[in-house]
C-alpha atoms as a PDB file:
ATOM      1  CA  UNK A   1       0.000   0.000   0.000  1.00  0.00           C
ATOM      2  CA  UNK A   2       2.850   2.419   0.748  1.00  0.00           C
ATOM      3  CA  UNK A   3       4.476   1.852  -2.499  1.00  0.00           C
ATOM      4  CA  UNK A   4       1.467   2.171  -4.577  1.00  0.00           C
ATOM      5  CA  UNK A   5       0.496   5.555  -2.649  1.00  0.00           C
ATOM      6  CA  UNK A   6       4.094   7.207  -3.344  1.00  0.00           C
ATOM      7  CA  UNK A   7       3.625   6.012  -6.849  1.00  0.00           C
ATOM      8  CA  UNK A   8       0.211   7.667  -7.397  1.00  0.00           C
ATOM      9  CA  UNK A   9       1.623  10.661  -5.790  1.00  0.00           C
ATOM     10  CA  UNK A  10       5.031  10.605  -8.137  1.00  0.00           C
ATOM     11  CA  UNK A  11       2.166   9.982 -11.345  1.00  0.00           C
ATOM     12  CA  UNK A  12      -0.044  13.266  -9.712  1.00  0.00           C
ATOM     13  CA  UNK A  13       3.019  15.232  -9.897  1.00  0.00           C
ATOM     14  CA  UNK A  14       4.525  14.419 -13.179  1.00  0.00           C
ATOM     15  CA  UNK A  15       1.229  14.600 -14.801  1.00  0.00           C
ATOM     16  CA  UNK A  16       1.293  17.992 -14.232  1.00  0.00           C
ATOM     17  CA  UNK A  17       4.707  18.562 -16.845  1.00  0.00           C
ATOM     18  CA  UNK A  18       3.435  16.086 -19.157  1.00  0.00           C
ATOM     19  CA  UNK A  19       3.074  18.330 -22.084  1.00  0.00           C
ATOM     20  CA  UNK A  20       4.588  17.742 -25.678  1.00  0.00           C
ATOM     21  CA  UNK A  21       5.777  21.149 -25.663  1.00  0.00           C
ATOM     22  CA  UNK A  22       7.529  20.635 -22.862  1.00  0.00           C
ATOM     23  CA  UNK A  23       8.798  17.339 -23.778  1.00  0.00           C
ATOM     24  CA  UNK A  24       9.621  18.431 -27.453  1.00  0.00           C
ATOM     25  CA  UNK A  25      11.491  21.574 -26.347  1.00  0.00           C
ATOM     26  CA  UNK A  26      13.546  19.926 -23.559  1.00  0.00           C
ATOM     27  CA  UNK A  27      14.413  16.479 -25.270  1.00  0.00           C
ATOM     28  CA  UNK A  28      17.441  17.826 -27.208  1.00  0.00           C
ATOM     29  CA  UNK A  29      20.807  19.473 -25.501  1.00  0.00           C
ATOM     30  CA  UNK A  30      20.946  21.699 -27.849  1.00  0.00           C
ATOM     31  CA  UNK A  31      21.460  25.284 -26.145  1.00  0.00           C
ATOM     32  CA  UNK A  32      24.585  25.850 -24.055  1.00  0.00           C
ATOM     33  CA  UNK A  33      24.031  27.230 -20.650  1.00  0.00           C
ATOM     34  CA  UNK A  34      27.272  28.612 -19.750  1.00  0.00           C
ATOM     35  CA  UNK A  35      26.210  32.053 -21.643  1.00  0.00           C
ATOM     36  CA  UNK A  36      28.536  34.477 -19.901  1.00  0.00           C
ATOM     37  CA  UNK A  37      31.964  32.093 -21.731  1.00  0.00           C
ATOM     38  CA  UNK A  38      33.785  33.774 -24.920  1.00  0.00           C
ATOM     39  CA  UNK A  39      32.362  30.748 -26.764  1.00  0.00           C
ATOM     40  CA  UNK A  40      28.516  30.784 -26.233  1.00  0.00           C
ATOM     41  CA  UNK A  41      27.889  34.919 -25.727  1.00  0.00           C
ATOM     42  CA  UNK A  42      23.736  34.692 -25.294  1.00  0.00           C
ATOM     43  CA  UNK A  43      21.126  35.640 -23.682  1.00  0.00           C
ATOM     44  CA  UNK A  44      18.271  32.928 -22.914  1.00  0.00           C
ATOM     45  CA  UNK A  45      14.800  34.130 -22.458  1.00  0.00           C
ATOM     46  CA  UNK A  46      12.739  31.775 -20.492  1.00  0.00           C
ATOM     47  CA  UNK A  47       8.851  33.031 -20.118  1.00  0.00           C
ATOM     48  CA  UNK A  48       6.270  31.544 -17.719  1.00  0.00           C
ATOM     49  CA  UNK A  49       2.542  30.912 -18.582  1.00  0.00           C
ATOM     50  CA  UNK A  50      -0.006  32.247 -15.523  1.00  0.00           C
ATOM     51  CA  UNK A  51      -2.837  29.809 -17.147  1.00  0.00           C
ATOM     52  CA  UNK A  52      -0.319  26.692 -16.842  1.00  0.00           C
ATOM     53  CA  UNK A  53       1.664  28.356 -13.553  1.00  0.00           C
ATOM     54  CA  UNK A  54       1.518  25.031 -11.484  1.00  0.00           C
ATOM     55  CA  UNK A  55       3.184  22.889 -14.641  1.00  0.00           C
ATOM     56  CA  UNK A  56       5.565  25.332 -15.886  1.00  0.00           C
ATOM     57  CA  UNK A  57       6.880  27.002 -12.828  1.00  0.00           C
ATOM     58  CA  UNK A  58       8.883  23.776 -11.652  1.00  0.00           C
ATOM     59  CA  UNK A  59      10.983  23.277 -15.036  1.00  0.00           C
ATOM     60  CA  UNK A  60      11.278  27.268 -15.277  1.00  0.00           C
ATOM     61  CA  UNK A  61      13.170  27.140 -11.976  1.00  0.00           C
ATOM     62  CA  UNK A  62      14.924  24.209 -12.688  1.00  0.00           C
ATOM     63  CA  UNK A  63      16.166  25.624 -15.775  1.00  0.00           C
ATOM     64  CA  UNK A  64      17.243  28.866 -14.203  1.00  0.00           C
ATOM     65  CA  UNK A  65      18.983  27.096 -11.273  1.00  0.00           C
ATOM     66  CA  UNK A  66      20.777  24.967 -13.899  1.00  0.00           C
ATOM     67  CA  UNK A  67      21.900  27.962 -15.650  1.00  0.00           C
ATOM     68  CA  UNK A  68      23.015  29.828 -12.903  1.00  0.00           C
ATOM     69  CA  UNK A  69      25.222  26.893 -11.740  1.00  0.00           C
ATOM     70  CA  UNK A  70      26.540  26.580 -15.678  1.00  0.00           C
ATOM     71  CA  UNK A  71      27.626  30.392 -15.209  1.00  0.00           C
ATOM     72  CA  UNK A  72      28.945  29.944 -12.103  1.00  0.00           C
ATOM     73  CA  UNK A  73      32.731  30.116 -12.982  1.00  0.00           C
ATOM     74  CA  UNK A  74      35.169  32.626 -12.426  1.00  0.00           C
ATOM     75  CA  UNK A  75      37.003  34.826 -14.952  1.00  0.00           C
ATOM     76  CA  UNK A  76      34.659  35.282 -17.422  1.00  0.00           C
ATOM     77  CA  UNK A  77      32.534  37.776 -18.922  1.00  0.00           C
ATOM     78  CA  UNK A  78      30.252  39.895 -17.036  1.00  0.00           C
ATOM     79  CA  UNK A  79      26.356  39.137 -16.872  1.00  0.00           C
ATOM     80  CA  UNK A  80      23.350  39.336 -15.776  1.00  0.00           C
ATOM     81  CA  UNK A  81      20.209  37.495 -14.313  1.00  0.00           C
ATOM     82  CA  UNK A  82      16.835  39.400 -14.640  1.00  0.00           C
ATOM     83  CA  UNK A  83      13.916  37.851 -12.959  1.00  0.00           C
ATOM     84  CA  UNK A  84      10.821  39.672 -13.755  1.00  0.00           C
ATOM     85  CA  UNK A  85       7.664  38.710 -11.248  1.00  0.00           C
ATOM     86  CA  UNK A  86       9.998  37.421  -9.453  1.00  0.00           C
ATOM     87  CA  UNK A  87       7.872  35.819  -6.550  1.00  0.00           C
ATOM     88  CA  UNK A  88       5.880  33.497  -9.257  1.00  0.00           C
ATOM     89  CA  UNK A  89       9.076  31.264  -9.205  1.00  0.00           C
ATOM     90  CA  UNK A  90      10.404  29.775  -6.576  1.00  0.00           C
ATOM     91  CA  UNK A  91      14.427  29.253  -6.719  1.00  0.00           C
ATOM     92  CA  UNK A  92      16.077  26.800  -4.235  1.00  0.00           C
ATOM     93  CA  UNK A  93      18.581  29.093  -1.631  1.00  0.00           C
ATOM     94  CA  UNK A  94      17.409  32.424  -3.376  1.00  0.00           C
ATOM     95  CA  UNK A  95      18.633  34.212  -0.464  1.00  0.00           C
ATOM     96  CA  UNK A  96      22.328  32.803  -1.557  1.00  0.00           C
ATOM     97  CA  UNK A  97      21.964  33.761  -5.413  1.00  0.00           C
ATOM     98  CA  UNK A  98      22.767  37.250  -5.515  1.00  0.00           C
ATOM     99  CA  UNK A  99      26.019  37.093  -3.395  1.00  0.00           C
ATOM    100  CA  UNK A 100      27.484  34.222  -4.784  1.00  0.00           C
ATOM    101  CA  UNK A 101      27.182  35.401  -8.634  1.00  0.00           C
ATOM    102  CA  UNK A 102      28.524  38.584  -7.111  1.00  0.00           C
ATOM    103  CA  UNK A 103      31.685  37.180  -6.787  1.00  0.00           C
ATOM    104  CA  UNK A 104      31.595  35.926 -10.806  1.00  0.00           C
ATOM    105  CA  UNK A 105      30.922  39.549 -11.894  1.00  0.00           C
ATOM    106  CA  UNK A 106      26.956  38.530 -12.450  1.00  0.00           C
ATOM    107  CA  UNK A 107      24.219  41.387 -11.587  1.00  0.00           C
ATOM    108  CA  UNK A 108      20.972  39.811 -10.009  1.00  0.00           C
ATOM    109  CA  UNK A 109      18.281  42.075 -11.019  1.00  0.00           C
ATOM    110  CA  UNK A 110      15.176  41.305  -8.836  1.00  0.00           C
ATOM    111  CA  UNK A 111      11.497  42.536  -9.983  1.00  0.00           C
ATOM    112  CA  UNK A 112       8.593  42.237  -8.064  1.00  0.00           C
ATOM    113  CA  UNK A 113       5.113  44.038  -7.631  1.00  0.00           C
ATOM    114  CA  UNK A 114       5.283  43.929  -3.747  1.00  0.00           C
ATOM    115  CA  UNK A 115       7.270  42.673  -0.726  1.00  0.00           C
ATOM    116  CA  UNK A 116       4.137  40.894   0.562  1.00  0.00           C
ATOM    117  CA  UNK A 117       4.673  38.413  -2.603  1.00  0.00           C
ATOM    118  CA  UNK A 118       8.037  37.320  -1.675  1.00  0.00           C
ATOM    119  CA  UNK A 119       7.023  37.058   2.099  1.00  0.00           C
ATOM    120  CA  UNK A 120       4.130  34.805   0.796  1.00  0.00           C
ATOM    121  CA  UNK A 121       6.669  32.505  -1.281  1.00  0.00           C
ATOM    122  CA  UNK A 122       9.401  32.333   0.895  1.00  0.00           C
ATOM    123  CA  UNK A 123       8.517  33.480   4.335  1.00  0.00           C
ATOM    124  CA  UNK A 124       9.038  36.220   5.857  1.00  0.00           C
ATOM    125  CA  UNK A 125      12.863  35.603   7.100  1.00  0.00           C
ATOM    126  CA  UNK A 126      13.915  34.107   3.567  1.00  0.00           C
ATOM    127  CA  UNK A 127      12.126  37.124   1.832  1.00  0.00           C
ATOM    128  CA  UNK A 128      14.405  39.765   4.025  1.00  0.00           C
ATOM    129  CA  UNK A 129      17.409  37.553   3.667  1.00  0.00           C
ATOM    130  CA  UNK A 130      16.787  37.749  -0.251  1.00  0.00           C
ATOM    131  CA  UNK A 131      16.176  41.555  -0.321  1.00  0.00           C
ATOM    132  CA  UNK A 132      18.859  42.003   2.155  1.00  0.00           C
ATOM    133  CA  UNK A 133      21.240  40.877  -0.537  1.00  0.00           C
ATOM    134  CA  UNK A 134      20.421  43.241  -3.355  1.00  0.00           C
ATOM    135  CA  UNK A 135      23.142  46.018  -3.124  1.00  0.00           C
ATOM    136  CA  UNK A 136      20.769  48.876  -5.171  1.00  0.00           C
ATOM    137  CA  UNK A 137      16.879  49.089  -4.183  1.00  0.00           C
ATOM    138  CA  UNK A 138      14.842  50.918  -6.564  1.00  0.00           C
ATOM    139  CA  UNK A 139      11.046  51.505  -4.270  1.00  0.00           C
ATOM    140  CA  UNK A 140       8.128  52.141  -6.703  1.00  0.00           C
ATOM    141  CA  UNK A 141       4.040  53.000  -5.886  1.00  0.00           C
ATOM    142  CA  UNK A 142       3.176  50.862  -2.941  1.00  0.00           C
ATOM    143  CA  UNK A 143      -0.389  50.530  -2.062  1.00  0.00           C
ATOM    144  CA  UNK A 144       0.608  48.013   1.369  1.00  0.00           C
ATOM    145  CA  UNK A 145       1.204  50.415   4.863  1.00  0.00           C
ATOM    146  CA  UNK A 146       3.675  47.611   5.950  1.00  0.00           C
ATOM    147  CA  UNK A 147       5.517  47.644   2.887  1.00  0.00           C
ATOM    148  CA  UNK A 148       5.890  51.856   3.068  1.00  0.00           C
ATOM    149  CA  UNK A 149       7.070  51.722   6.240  1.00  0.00           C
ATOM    150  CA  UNK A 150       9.666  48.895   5.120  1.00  0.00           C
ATOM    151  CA  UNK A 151      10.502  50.943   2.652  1.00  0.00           C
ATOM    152  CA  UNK A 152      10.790  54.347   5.331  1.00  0.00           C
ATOM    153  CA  UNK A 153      13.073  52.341   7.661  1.00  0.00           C
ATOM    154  CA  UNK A 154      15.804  52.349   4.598  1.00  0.00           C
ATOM    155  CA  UNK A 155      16.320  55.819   4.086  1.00  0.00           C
ATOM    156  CA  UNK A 156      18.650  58.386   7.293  1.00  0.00           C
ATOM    157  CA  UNK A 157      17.190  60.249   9.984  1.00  0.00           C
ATOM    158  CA  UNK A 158      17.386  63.775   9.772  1.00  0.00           C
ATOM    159  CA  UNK A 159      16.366  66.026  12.194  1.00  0.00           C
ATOM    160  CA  UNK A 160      13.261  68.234  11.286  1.00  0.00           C
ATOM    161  CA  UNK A 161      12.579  71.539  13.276  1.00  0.00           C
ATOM    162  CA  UNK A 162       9.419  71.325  15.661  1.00  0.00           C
ATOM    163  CA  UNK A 163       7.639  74.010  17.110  1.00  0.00           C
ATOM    164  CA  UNK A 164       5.272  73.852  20.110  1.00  0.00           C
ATOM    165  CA  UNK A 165       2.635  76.583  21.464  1.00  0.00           C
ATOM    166  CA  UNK A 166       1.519  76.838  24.771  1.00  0.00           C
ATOM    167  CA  UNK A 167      -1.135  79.480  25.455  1.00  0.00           C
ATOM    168  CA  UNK A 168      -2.500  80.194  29.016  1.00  0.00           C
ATOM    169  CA  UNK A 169      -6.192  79.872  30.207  1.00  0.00           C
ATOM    170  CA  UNK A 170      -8.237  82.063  32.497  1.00  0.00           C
ATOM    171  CA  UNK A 171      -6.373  84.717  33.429  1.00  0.00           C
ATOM    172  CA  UNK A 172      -3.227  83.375  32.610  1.00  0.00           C
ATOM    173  CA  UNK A 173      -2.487  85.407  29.144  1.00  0.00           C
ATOM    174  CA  UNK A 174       1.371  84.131  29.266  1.00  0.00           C
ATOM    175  CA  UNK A 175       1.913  82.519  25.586  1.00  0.00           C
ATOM    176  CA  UNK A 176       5.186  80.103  25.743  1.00  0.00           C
ATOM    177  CA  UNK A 177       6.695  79.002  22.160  1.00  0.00           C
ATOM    178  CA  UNK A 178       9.250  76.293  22.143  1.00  0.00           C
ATOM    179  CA  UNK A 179      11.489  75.139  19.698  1.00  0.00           C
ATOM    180  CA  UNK A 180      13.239  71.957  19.146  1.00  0.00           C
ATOM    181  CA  UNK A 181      14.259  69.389  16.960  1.00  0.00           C
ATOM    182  CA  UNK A 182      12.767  65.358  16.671  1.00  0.00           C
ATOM    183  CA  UNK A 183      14.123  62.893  14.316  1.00  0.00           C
ATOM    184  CA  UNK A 184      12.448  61.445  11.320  1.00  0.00           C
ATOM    185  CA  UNK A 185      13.361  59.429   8.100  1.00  0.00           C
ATOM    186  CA  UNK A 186      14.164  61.217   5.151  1.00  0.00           C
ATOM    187  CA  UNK A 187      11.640  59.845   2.920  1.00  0.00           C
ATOM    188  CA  UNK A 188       8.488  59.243   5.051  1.00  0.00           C
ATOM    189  CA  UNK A 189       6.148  55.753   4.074  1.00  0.00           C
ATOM    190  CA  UNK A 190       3.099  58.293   2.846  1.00  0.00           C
ATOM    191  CA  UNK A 191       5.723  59.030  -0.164  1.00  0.00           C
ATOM    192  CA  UNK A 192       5.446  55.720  -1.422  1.00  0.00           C
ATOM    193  CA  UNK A 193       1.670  56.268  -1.920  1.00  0.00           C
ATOM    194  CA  UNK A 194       2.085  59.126  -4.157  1.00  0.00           C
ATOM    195  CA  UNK A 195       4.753  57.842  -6.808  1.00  0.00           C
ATOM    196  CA  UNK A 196       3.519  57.961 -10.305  1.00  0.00           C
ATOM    197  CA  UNK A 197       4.140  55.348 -12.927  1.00  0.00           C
ATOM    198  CA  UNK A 198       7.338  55.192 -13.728  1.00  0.00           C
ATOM    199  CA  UNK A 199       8.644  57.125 -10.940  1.00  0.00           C
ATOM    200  CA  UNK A 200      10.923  55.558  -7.809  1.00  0.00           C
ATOM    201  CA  UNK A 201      13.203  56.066  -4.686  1.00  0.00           C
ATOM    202  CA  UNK A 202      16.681  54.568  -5.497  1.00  0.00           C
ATOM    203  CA  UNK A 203      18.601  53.897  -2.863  1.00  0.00           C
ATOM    204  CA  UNK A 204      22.191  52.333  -3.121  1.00  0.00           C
ATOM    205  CA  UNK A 205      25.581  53.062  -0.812  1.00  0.00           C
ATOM    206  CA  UNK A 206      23.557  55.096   2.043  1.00  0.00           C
ATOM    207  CA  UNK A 207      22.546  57.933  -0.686  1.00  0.00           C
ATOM    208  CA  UNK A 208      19.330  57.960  -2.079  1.00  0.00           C
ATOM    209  CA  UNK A 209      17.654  59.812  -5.199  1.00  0.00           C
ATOM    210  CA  UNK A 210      14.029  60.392  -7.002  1.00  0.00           C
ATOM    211  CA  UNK A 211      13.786  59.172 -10.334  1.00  0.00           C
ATOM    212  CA  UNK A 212      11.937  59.437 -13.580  1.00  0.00           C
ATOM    213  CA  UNK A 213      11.974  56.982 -16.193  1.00  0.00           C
ATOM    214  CA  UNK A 214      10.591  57.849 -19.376  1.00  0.00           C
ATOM    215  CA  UNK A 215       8.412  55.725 -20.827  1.00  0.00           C
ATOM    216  CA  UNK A 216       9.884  53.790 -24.266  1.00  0.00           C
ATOM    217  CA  UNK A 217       7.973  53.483 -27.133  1.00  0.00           C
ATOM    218  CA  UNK A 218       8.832  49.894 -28.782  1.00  0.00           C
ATOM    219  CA  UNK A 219       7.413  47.898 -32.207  1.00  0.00           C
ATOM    220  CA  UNK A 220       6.313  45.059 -31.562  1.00  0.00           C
ATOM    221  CA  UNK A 221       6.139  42.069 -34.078  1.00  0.00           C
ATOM    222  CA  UNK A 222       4.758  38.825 -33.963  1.00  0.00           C
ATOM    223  CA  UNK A 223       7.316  35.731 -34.369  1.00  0.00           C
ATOM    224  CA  UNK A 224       8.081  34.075 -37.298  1.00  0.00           C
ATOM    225  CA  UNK A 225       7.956  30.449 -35.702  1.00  0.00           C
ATOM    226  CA  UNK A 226       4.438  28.913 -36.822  1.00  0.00           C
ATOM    227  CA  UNK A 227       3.853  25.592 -35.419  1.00  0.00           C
ATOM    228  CA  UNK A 228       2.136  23.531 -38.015  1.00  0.00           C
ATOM    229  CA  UNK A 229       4.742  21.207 -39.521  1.00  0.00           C
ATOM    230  CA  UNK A 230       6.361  20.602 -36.296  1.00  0.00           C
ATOM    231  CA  UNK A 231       3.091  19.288 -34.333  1.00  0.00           C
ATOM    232  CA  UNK A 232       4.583  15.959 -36.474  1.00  0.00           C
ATOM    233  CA  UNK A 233       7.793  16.083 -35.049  1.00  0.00           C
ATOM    234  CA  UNK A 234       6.807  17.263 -31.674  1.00  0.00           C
ATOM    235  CA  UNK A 235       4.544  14.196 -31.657  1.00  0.00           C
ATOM    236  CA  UNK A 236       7.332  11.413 -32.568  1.00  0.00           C
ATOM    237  CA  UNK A 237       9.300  13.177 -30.147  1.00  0.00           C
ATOM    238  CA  UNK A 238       6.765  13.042 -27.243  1.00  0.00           C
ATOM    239  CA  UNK A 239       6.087   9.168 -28.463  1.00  0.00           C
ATOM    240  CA  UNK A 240       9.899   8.599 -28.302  1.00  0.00           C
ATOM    241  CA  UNK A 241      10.366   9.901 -25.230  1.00  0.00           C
ATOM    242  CA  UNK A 242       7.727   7.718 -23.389  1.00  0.00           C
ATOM    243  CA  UNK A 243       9.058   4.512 -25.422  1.00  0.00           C
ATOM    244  CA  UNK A 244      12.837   5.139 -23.818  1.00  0.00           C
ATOM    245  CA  UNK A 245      11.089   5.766 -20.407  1.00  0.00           C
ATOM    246  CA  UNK A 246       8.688   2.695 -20.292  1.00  0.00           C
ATOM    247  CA  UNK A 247      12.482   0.677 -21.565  1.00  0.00           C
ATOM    248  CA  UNK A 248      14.201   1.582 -18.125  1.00  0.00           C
ATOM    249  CA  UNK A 249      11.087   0.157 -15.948  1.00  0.00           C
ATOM    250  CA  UNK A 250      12.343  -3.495 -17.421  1.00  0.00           C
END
């Protein structure tokens, strides 16, 4: 019984990747993954689907993990890792990524709507581990309080004048004004609220600095690649693959 119930659980799970697609796409080693060498100079787009999240999610990160270990080697060219939405994938030791491909000359550029999305994925400990990592913090529009104030408790404390009044009652007409000083943050969480699209707080070595970025107008084109001919190929190949699997159960 215990066998049979972790192999229904092992079918449940790979039933979820079993796409011809997937299997078609991933069946030849065809693309080298040590893009930052003097030999193989790329860059490899890899793009998620939010209808098939649940399916595609696990190869995307075990492509990009696979990747980053193939680029993992000193002395070679400078690079880059973008991860756009980040918090839809999950990446095993994320927290580790950005300083260790530091140290290979590789920029880890993380994206993400809010903090409360990479708290969800990772907890919160792993999340602030992750973000503690990122040398340069660029805060956009937030519309969480407990992200602002996140955001508040990066910026210096600089001391803002205050000025009290106190004015006496009855026949007391003595008016007392005192002056003082109290410390608060340099960019306060309500900011956050009132960024406009495009705008942010950068923030890198203890200096910090409101930006603009203009927006880009780009042409967009449709691919080339029609399908068509290769739902053949992508069948045999799908057929093929199965075949070579059910041969190792003997």
């Amino acid at each position: 019984k215990q066998t049979a119930g972790v192999k229904s659980t092992l079918a449940n799970a790979f039933k979820k990747i079993s796409s011809r697609k997937l299997f078609y796409v991933l069946s030849k080693d065809e693309v080298p993954l040590d893009i930052n060498s003097e030999e193989n100079k790329a860059v490899i787009s890899i793009v998620n689907n939010p209808q098939y999240e649940s399916a595609y999610s696990p190869i995307v990160a075990a492509i990009i993990h696979t990747v980053v270990k193939q680029m993992s080697v000193r002395n070679r060219n400078s690079s880059f890792i973008l991860m756009e939405e980040a918090p839809t994938i999950k990446l095993p030791n994320m927290h580790r990524i950005p300083a260790t491909l530091r140290s290979y000359d590789i920029s880890t550029i993380y994206v993400m709507q809010d903090k409360v999305q990479n708290d969800l994925l990772y907890g919160e400990k792993a999340s602030k581990a992750i973000l503690s990592n990122l040398s340069y913090q660029f805060f956009g529009k937030v519309n969480d309080p407990d992200t602002a104030k996140y955001y508040e408790r990066f910026f210096e404390l600089i001391k803002q004048p205050t000025t009290s009044i106190h004015k006496g009652h009855n026949l007391d007409f003595d008016t007392r004004i005192t002056k003082g000083e109290k410390e608060v943050s340099k960019r306060k969480a309500e900011i956050f609220f009132k960024l406009k699209e495009g705008e942010f707080i950068a923030f890198a070595d203890g200096r910090d600095k409101r930006i603009q970025f203009q927006w880009q107008t780009k042409v967009k084109n449709k691919p080339q690649f029609k399908l068509g001919s290769e739902d053949k190929k992508i069948s045999i190949e799908y057929q093929n693959i199965y075949s070579i699997a059910a041969g190792l159960k003997k």
